[in-house]
PDB file of N, CA and C in Angstrom:
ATOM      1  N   UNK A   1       0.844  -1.187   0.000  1.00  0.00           N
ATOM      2  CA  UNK A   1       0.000   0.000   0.000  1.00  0.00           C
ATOM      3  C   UNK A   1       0.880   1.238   0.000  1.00  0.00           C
ATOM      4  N   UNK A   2       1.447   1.665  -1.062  1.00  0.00           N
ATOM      5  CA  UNK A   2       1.943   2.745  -1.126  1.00  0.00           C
ATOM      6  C   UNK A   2       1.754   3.766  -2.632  1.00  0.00           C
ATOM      7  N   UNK A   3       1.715   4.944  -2.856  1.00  0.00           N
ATOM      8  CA  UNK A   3       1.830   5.843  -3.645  1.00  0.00           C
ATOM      9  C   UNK A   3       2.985   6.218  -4.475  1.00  0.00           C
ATOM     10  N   UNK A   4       3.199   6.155  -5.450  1.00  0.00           N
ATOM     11  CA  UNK A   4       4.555   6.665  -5.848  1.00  0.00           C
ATOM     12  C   UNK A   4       4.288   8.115  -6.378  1.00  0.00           C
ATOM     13  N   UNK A   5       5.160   8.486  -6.394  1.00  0.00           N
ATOM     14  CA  UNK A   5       5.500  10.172  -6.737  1.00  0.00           C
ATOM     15  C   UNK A   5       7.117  10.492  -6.861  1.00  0.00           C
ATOM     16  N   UNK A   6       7.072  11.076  -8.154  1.00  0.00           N
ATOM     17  CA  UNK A   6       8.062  11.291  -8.523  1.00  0.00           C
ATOM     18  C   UNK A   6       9.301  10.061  -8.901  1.00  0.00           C
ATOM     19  N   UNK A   7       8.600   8.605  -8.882  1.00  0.00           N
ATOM     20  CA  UNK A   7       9.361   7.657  -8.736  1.00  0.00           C
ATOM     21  C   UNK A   7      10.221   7.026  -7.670  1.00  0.00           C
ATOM     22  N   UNK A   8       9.474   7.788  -6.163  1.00  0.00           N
ATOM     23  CA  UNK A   8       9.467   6.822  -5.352  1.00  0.00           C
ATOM     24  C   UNK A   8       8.528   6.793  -4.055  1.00  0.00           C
ATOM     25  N   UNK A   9       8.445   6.155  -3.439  1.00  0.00           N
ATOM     26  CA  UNK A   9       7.089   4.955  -2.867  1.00  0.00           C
ATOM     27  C   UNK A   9       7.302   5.779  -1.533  1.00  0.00           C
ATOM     28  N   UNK A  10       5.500   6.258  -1.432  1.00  0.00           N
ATOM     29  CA  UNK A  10       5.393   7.331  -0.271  1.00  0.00           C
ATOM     30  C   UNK A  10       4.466   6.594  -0.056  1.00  0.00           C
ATOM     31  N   UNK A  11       4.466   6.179   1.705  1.00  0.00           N
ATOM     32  CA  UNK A  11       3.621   5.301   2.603  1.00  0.00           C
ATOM     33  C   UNK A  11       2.838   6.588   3.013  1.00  0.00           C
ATOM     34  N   UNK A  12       1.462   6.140   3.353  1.00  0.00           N
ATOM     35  CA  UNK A  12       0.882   7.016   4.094  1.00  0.00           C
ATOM     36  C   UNK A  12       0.872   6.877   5.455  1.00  0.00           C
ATOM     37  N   UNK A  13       0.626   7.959   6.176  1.00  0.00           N
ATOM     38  CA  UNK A  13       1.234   7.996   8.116  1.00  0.00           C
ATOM     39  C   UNK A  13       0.335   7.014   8.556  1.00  0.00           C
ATOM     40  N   UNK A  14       1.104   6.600   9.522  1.00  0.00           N
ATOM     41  CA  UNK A  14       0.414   5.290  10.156  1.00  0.00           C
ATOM     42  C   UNK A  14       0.268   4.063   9.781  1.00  0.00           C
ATOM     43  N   UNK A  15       0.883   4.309   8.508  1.00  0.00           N
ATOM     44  CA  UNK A  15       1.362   2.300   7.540  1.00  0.00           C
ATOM     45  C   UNK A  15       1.963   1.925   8.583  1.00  0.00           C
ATOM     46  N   UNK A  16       2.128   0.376   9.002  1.00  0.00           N
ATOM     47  CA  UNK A  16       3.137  -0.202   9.328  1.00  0.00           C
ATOM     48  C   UNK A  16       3.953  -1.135   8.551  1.00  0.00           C
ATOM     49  N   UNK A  17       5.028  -0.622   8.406  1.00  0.00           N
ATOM     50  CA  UNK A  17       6.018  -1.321   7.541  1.00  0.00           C
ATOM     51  C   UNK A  17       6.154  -2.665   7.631  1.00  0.00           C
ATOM     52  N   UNK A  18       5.666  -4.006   7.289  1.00  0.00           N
ATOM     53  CA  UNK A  18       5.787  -5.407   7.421  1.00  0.00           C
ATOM     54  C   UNK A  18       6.283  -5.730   5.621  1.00  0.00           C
ATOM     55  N   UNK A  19       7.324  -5.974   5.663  1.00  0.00           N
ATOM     56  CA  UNK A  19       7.864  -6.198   4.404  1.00  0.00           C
ATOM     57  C   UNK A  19       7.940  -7.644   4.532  1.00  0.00           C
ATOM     58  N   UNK A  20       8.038  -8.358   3.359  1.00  0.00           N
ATOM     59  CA  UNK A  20       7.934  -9.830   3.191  1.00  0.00           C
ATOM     60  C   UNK A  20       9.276 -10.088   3.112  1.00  0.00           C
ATOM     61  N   UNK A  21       9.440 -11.409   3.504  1.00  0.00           N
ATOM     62  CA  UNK A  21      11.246 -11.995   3.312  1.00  0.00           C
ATOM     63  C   UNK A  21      11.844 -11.038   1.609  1.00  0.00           C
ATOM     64  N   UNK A  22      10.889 -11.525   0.562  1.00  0.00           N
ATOM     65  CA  UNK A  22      11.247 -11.569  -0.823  1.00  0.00           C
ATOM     66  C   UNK A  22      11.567 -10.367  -0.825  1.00  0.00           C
ATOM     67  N   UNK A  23      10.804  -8.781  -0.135  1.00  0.00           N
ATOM     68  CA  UNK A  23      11.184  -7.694  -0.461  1.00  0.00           C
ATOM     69  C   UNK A  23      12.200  -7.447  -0.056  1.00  0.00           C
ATOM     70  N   UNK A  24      12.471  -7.909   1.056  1.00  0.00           N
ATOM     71  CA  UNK A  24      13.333  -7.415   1.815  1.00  0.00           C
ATOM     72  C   UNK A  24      15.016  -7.882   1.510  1.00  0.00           C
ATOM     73  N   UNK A  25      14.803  -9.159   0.933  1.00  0.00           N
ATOM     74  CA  UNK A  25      15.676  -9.675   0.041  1.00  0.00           C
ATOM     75  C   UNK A  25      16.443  -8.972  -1.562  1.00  0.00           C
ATOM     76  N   UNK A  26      14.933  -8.456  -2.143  1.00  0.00           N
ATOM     77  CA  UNK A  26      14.981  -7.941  -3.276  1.00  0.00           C
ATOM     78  C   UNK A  26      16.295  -6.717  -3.071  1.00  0.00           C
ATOM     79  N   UNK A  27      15.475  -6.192  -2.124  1.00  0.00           N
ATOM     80  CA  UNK A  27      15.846  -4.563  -1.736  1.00  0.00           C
ATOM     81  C   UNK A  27      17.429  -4.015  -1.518  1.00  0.00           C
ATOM     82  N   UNK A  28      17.545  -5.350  -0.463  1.00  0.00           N
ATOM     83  CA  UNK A  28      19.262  -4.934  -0.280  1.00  0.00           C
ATOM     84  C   UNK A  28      19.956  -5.733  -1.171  1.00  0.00           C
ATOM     85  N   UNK A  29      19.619  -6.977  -2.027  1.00  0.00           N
ATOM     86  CA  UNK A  29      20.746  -7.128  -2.603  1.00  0.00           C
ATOM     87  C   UNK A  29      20.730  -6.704  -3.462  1.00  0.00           C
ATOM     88  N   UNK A  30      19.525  -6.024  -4.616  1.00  0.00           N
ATOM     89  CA  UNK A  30      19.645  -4.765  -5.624  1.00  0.00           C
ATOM     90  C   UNK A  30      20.549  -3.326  -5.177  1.00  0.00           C
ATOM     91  N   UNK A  31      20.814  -3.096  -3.745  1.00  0.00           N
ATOM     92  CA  UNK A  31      21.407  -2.233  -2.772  1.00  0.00           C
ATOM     93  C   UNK A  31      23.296  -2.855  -3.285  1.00  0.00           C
ATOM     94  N   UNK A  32      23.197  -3.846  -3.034  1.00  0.00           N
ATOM     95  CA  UNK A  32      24.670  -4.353  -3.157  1.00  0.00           C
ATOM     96  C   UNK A  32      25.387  -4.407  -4.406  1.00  0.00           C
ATOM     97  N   UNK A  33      24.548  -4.538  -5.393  1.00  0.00           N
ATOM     98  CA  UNK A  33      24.585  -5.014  -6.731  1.00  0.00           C
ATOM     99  C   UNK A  33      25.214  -3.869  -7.360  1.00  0.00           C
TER     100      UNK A  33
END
């Protein structure tokens, strides 16, 4: 559940961040890469 703007991903207040293994996976090793 998030919005993008400007090409990147704006939570609205009060989301709680529960990211799945896969994202969280995705995220940093695209980070490392």
């Amino acid at each position: 559940m998030s919005i993008s703007v400007n090409g990147q991903s704006v939570v609205p207040p009060g989301f709680r961040f529960h990211p799945t293994e896969e994202e969280l996976l995705t995220y940093y090793l695209a980070k490392k890469v």
